[in-house]
C-alpha atoms as a PDB file:
ATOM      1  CA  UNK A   1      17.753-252.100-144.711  1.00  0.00           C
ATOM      2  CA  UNK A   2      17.248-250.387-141.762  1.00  0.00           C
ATOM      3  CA  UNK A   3      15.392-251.678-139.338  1.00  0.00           C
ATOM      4  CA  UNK A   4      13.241-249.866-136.153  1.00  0.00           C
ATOM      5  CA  UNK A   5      15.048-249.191-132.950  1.00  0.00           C
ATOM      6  CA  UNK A   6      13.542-249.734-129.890  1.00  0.00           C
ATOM      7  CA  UNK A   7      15.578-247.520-128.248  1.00  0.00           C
ATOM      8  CA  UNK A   8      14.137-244.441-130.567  1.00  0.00           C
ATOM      9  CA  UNK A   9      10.640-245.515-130.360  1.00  0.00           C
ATOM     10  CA  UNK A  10      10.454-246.534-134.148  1.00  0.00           C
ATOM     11  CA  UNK A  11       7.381-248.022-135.952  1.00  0.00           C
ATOM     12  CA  UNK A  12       7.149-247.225-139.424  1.00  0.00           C
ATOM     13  CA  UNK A  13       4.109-246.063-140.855  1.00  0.00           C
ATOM     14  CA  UNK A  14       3.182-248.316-143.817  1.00  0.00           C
ATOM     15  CA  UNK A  15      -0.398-247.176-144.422  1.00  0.00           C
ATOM     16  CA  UNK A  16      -0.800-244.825-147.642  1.00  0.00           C
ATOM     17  CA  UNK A  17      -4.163-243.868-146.609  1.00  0.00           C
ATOM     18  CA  UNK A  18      -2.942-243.246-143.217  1.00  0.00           C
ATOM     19  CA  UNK A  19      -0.642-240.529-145.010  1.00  0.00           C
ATOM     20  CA  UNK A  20      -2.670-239.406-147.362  1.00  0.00           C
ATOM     21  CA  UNK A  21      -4.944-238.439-144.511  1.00  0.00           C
ATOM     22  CA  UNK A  22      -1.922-236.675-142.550  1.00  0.00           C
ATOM     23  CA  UNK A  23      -1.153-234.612-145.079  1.00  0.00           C
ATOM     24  CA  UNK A  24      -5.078-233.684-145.944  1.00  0.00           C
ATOM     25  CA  UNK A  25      -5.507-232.513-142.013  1.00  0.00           C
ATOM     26  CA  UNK A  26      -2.203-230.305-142.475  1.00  0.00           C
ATOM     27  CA  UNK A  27      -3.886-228.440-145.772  1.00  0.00           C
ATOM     28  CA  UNK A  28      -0.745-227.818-146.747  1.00  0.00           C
ATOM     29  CA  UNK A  29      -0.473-224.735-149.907  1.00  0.00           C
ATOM     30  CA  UNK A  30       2.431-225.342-152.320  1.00  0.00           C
ATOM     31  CA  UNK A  31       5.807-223.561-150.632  1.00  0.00           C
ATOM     32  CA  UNK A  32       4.345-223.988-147.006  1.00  0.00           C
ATOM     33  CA  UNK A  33       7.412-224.783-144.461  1.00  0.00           C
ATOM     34  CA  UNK A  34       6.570-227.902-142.458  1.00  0.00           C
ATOM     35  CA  UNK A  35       8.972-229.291-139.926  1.00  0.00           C
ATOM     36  CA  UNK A  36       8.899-233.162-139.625  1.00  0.00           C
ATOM     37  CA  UNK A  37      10.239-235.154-136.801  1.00  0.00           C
ATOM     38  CA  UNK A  38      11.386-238.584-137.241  1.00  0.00           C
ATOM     39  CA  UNK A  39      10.961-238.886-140.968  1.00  0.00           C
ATOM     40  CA  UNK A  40      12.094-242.619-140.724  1.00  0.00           C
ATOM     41  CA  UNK A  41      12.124-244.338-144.389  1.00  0.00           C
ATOM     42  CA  UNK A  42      10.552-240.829-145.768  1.00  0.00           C
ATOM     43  CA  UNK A  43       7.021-242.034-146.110  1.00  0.00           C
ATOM     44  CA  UNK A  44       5.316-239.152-144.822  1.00  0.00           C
ATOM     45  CA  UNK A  45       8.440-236.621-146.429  1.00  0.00           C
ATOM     46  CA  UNK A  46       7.064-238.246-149.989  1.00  0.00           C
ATOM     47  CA  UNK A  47       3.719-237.411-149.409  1.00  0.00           C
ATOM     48  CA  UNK A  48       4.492-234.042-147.783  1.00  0.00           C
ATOM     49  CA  UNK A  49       6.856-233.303-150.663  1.00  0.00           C
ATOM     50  CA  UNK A  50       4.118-234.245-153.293  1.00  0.00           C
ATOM     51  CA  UNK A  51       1.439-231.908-151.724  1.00  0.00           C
ATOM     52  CA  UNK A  52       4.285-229.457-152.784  1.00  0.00           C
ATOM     53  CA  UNK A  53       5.790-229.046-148.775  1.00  0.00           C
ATOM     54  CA  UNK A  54       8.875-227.127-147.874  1.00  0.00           C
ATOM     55  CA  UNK A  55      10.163-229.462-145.653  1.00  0.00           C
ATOM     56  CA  UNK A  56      12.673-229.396-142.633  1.00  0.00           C
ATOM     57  CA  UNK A  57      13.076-232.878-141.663  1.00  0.00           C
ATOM     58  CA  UNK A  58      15.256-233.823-138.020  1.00  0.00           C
ATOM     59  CA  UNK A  59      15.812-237.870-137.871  1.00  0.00           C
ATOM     60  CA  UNK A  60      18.113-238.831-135.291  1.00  0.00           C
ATOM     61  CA  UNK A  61      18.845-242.199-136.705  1.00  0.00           C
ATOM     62  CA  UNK A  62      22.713-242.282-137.835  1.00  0.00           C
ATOM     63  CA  UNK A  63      21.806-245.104-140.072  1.00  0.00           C
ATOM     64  CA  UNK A  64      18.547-243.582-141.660  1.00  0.00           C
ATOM     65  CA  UNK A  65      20.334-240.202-142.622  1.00  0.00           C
ATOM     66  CA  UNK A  66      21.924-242.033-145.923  1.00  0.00           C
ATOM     67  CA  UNK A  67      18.813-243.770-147.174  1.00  0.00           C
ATOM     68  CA  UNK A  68      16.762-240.672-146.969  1.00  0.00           C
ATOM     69  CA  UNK A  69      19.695-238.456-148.306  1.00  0.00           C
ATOM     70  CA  UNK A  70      19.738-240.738-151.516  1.00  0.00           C
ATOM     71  CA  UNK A  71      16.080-241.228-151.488  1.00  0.00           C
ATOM     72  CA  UNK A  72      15.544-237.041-151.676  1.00  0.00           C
ATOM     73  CA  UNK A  73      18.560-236.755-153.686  1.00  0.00           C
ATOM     74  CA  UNK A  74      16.581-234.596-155.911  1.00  0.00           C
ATOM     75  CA  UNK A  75      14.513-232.794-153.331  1.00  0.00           C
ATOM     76  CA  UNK A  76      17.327-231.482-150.904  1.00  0.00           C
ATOM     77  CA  UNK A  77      19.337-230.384-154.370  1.00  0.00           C
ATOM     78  CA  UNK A  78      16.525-228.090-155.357  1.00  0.00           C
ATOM     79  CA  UNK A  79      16.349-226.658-151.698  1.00  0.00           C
ATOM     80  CA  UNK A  80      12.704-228.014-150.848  1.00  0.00           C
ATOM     81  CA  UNK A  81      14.015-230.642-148.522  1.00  0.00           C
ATOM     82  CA  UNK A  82      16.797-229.661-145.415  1.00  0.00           C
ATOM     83  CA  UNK A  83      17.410-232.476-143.254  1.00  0.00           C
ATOM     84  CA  UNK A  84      18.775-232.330-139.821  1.00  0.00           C
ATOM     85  CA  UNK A  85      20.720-234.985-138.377  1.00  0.00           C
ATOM     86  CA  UNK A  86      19.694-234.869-134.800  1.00  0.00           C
ATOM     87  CA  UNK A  87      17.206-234.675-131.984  1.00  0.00           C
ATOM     88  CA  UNK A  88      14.869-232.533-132.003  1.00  0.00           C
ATOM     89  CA  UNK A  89      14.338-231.649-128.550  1.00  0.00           C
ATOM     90  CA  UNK A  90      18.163-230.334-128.715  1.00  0.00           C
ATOM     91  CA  UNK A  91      18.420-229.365-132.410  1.00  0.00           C
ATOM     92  CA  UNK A  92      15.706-226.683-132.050  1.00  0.00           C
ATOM     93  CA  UNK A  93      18.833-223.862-132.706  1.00  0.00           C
ATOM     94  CA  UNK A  94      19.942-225.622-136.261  1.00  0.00           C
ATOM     95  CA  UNK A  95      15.791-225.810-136.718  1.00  0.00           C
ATOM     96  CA  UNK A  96      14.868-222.285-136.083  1.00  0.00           C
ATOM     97  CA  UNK A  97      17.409-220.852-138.180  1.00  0.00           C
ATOM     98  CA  UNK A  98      16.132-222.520-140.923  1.00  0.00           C
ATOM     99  CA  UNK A  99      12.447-221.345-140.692  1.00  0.00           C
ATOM    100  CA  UNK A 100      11.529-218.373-142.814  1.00  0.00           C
ATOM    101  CA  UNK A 101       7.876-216.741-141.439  1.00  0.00           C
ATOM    102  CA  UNK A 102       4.559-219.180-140.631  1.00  0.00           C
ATOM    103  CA  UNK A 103       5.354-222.850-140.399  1.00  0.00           C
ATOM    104  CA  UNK A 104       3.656-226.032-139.592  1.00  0.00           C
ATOM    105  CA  UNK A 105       4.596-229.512-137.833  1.00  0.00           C
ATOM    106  CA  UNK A 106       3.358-232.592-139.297  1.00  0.00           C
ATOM    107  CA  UNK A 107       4.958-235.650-138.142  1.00  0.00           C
ATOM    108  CA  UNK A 108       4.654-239.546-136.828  1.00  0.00           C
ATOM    109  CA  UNK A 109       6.398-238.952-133.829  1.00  0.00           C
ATOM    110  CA  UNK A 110       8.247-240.948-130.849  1.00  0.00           C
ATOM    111  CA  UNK A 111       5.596-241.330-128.935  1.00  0.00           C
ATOM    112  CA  UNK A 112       7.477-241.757-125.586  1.00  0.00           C
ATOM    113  CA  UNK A 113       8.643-237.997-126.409  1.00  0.00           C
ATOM    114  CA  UNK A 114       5.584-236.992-126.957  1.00  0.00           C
ATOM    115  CA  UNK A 115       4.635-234.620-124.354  1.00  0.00           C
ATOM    116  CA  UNK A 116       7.785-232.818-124.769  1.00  0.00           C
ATOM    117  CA  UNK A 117       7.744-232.255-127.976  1.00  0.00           C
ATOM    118  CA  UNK A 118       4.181-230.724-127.891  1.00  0.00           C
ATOM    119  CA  UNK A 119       5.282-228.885-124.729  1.00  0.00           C
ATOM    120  CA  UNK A 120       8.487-227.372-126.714  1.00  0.00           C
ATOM    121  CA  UNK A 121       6.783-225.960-129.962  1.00  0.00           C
ATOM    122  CA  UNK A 122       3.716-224.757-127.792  1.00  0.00           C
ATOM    123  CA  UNK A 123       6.157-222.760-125.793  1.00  0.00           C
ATOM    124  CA  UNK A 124       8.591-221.126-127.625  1.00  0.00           C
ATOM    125  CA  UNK A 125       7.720-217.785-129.188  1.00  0.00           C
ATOM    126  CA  UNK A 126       7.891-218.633-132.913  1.00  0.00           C
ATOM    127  CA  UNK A 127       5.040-221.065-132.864  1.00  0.00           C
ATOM    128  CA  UNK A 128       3.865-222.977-135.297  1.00  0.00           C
ATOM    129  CA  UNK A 129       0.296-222.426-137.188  1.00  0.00           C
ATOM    130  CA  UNK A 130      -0.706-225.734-136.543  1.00  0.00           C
ATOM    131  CA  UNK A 131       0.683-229.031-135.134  1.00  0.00           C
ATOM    132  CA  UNK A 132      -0.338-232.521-136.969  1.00  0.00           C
ATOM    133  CA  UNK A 133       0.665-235.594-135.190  1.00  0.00           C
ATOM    134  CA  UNK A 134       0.318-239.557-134.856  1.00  0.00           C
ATOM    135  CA  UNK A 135       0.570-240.240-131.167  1.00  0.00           C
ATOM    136  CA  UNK A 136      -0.657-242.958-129.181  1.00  0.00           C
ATOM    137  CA  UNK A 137      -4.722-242.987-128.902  1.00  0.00           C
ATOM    138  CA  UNK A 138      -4.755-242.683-125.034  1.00  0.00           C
ATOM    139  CA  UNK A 139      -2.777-240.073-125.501  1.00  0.00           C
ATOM    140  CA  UNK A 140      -4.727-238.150-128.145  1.00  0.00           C
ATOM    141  CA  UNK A 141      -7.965-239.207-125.930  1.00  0.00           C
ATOM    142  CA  UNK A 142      -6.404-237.596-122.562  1.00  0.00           C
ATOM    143  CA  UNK A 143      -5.326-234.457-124.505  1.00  0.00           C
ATOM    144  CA  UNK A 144      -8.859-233.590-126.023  1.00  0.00           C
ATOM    145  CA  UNK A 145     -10.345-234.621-122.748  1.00  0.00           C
ATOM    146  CA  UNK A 146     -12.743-237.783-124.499  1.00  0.00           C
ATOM    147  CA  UNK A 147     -14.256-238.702-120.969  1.00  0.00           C
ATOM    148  CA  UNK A 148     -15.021-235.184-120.047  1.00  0.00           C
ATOM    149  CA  UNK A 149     -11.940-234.436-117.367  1.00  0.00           C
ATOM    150  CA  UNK A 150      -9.463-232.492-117.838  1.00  0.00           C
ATOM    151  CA  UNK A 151      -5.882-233.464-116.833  1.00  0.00           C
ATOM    152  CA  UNK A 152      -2.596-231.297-116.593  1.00  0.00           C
ATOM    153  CA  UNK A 153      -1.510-232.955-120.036  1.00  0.00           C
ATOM    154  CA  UNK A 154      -5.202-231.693-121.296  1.00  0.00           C
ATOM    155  CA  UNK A 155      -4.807-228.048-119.988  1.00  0.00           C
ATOM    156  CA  UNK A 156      -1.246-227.775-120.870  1.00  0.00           C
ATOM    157  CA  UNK A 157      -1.634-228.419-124.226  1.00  0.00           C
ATOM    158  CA  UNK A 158      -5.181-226.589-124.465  1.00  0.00           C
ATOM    159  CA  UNK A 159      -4.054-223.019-123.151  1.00  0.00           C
ATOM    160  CA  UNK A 160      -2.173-223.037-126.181  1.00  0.00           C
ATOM    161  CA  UNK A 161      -4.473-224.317-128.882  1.00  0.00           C
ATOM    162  CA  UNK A 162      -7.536-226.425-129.785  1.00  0.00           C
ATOM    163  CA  UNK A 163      -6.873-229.924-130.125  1.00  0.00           C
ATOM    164  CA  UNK A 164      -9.268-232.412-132.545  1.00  0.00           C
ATOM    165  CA  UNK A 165      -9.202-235.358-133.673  1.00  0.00           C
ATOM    166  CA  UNK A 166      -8.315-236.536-137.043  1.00  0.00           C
ATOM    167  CA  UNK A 167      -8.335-240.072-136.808  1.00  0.00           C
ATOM    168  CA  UNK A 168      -7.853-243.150-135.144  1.00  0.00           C
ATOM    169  CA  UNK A 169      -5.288-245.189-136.666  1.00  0.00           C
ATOM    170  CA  UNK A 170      -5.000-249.297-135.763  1.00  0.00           C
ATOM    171  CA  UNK A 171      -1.826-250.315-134.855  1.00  0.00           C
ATOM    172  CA  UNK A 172      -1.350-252.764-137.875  1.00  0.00           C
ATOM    173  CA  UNK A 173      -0.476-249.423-139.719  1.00  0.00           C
ATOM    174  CA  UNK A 174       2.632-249.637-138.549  1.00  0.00           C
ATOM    175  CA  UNK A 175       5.834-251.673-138.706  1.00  0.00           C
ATOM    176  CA  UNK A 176       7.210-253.445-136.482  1.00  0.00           C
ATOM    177  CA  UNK A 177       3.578-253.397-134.911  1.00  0.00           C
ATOM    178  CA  UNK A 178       2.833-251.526-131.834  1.00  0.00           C
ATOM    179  CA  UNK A 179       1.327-252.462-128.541  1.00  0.00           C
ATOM    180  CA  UNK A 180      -1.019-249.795-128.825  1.00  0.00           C
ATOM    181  CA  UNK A 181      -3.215-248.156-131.158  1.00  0.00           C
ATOM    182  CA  UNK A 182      -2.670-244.471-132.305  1.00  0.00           C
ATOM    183  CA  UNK A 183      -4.451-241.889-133.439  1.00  0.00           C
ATOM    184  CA  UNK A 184      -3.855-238.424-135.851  1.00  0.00           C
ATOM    185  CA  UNK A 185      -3.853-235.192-133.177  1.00  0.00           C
ATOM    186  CA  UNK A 186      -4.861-231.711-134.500  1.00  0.00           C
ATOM    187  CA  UNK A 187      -3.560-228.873-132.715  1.00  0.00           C
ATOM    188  CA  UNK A 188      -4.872-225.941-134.548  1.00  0.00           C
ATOM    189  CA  UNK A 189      -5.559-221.634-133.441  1.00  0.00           C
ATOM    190  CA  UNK A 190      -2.135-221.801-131.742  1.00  0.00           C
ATOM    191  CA  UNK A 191      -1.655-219.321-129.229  1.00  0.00           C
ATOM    192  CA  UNK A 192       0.284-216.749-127.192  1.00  0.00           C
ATOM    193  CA  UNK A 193      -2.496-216.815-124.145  1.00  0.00           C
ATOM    194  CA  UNK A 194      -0.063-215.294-121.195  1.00  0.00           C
ATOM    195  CA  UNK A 195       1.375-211.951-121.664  1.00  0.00           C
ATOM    196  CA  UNK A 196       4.125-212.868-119.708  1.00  0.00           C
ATOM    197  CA  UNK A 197       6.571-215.620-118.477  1.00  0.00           C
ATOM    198  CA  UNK A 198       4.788-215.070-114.814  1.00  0.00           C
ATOM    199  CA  UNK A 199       1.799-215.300-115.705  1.00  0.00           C
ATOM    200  CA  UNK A 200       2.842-218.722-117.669  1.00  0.00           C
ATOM    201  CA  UNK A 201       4.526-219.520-114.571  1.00  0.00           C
ATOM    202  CA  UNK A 202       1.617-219.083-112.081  1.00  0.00           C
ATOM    203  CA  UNK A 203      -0.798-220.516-114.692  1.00  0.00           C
ATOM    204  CA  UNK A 204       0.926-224.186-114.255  1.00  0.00           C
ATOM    205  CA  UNK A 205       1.704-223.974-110.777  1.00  0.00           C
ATOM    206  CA  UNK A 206      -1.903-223.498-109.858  1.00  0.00           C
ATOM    207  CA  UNK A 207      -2.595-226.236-112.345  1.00  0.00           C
ATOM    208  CA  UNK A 208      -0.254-229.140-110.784  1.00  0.00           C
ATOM    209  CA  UNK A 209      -1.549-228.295-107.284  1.00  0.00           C
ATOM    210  CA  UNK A 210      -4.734-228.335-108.169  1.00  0.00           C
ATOM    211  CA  UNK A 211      -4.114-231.804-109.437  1.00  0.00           C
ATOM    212  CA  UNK A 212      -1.559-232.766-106.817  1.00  0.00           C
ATOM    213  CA  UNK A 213      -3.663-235.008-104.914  1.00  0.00           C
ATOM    214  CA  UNK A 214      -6.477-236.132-107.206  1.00  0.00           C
ATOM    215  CA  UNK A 215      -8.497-237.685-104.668  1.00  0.00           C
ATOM    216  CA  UNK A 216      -8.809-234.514-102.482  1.00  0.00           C
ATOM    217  CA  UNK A 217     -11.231-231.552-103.183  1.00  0.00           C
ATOM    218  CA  UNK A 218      -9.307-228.684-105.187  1.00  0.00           C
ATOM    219  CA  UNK A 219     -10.163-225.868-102.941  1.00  0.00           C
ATOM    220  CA  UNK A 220      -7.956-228.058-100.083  1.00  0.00           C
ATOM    221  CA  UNK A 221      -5.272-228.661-103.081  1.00  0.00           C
ATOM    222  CA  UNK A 222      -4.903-224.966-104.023  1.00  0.00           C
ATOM    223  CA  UNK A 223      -4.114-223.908-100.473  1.00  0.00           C
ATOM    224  CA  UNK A 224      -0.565-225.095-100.946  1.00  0.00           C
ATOM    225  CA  UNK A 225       0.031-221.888-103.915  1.00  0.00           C
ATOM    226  CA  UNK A 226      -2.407-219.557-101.905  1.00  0.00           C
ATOM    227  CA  UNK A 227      -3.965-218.834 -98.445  1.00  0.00           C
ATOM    228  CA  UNK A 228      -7.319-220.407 -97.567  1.00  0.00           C
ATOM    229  CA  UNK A 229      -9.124-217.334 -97.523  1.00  0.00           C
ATOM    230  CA  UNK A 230      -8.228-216.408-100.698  1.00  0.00           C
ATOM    231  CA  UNK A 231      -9.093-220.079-102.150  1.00  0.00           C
ATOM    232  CA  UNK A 232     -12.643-219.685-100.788  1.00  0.00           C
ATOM    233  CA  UNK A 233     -12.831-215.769-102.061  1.00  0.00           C
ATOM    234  CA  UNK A 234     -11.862-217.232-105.943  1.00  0.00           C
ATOM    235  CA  UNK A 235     -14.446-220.328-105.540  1.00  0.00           C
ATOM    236  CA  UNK A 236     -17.502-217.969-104.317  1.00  0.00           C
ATOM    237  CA  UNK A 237     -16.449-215.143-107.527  1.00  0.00           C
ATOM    238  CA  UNK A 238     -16.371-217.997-109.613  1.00  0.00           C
ATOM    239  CA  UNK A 239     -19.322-219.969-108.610  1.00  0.00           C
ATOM    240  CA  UNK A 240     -17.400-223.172-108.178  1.00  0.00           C
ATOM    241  CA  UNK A 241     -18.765-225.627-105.418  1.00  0.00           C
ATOM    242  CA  UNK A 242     -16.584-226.402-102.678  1.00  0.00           C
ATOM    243  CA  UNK A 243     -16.641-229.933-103.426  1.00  0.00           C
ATOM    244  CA  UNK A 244     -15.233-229.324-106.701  1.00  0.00           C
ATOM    245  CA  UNK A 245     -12.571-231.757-108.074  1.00  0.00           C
ATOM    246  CA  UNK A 246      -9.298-230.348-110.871  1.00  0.00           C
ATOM    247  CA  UNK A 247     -10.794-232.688-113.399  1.00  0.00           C
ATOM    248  CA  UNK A 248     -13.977-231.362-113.107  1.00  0.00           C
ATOM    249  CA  UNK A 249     -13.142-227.714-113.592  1.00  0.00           C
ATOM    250  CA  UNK A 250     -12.621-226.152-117.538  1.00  0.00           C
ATOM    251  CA  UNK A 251      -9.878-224.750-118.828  1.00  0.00           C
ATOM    252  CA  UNK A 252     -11.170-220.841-118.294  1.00  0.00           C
ATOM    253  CA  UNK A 253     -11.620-221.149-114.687  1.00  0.00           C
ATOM    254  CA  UNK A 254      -8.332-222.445-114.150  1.00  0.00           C
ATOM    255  CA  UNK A 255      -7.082-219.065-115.774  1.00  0.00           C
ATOM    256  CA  UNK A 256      -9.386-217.109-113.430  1.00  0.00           C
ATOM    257  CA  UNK A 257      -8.223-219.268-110.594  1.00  0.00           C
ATOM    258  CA  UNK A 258      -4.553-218.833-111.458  1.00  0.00           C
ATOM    259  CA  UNK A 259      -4.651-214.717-112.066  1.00  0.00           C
END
């Protein structure tokens, strides 16, 4: 039996209704690709699998790659499982050449990768449709912007897509328990919002010096990417007040502010 790794940020998802719910948010259509990270013991590949899933799983656990190749035996034989032995933030090569037209991610991922791995399949030009995910709930809560400021994490993943949430999920779903509780992330109308890399470029520049030093005003922040002039030319087109904070300010202004 194998049991979770520290190390890899393992906690087994145990709850079927947990899953079934997963897999209900991903409205998955018989034949749909879906890439999986972490598939673990294979709970969520069942499920996935059984909604009738293509499925491209990456696990970089040496010692779950056996169990869930004799688990699937059947599965990867008929072609509707492929699974990757590897991580996923450096296996996207051995991924992509694997995908065939629109795909989605569901997954119960490492949660201390998180931000990268939301970060890497936002960015890359073969997005997917849609991005399901279990990650922590402070997380999910900082992403959809729960308290009403925005944050870099927030815009970052925002100027991409539309983020909802699915559900919060206690952390006795899980074994070993977790620390903290999680919840199901929806990242759905995925994006290409810059037509180039420098507009990408200046569009998260602007954003991290806007939030470079939280407690001072963002006009006094944004000097360090453009003269003051031009700061207080931007605020006055846009309306904004002078005392204006980065939290404070949605994510269409901060496009404005950044062109």
């Amino acid at each position: 039996m194998a049991f979770a790794k520290k190390s890899l940020g393992q906690n087994f998802l145990i709850s079927e209704r947990v899953v079934g719910g997963i897999v209900m948010a991903g409205e998955i259509t018989p034949g749909e690709q879906v890439i999986e990270i972490g598939p673990g013991k294979g709970v969520l590949t069942a499920a996935l699998l059984r909604a009738g899933a293509h499925v491209i799983a990456v696990e970089k656990d040496d010692r779950l790659i056996p169990l869930l190749a004799t688990r699937f035996k059947p599965e990867i034989s008929r072609g509707d499982l492929v699974l990757i032995h590897g991580d996923v933030l450096e296996s996207m090569d051995a991924v992509s050449i694997r995908i065939k037209g629109h795909y989605k991610v569901i997954a119960n991922i490492p949660y201390y990768i998180t931000g990268q791995i939301i970060r890497q399949f936002l960015s890359i030009d073969d997005k997917p449709d849609s991005m399901i995910l279990m990650v922590q709930k402070e997380v999910a809560d900082r992403i959809i912007a729960r308290d009403g400021k925005e944050s870099i994490l927030s815009l970052s993943v925002k100027v991409y897509a539309t983020p909802s949430l699915v559900m919060n999920v206690s952390r006795g779903n899980f074994f070993p328990i977790p620390n903290v509780d999680s919840a199901v992330l929806k990242l759905s109308d995925i994006k290409m919002p810059f037509a180039n890399t420098t507009d990408e470029s200046r569009f998260f520049e602007t954003v991290k010096a806007g939030f470079a030093q939280k407690r001072k005003k963002l006009a006094g922040n944004l000097t360090s990417v453009m003269p003051k002039d031009q700061v207080a030319q931007k605020f006055k087109a846009l309306g904004l007040d002078d005392n204006a904070r980065a939290e404070d300010v949605s994510l269409d202004i901060w496009i404005k502010l950044a062109q």
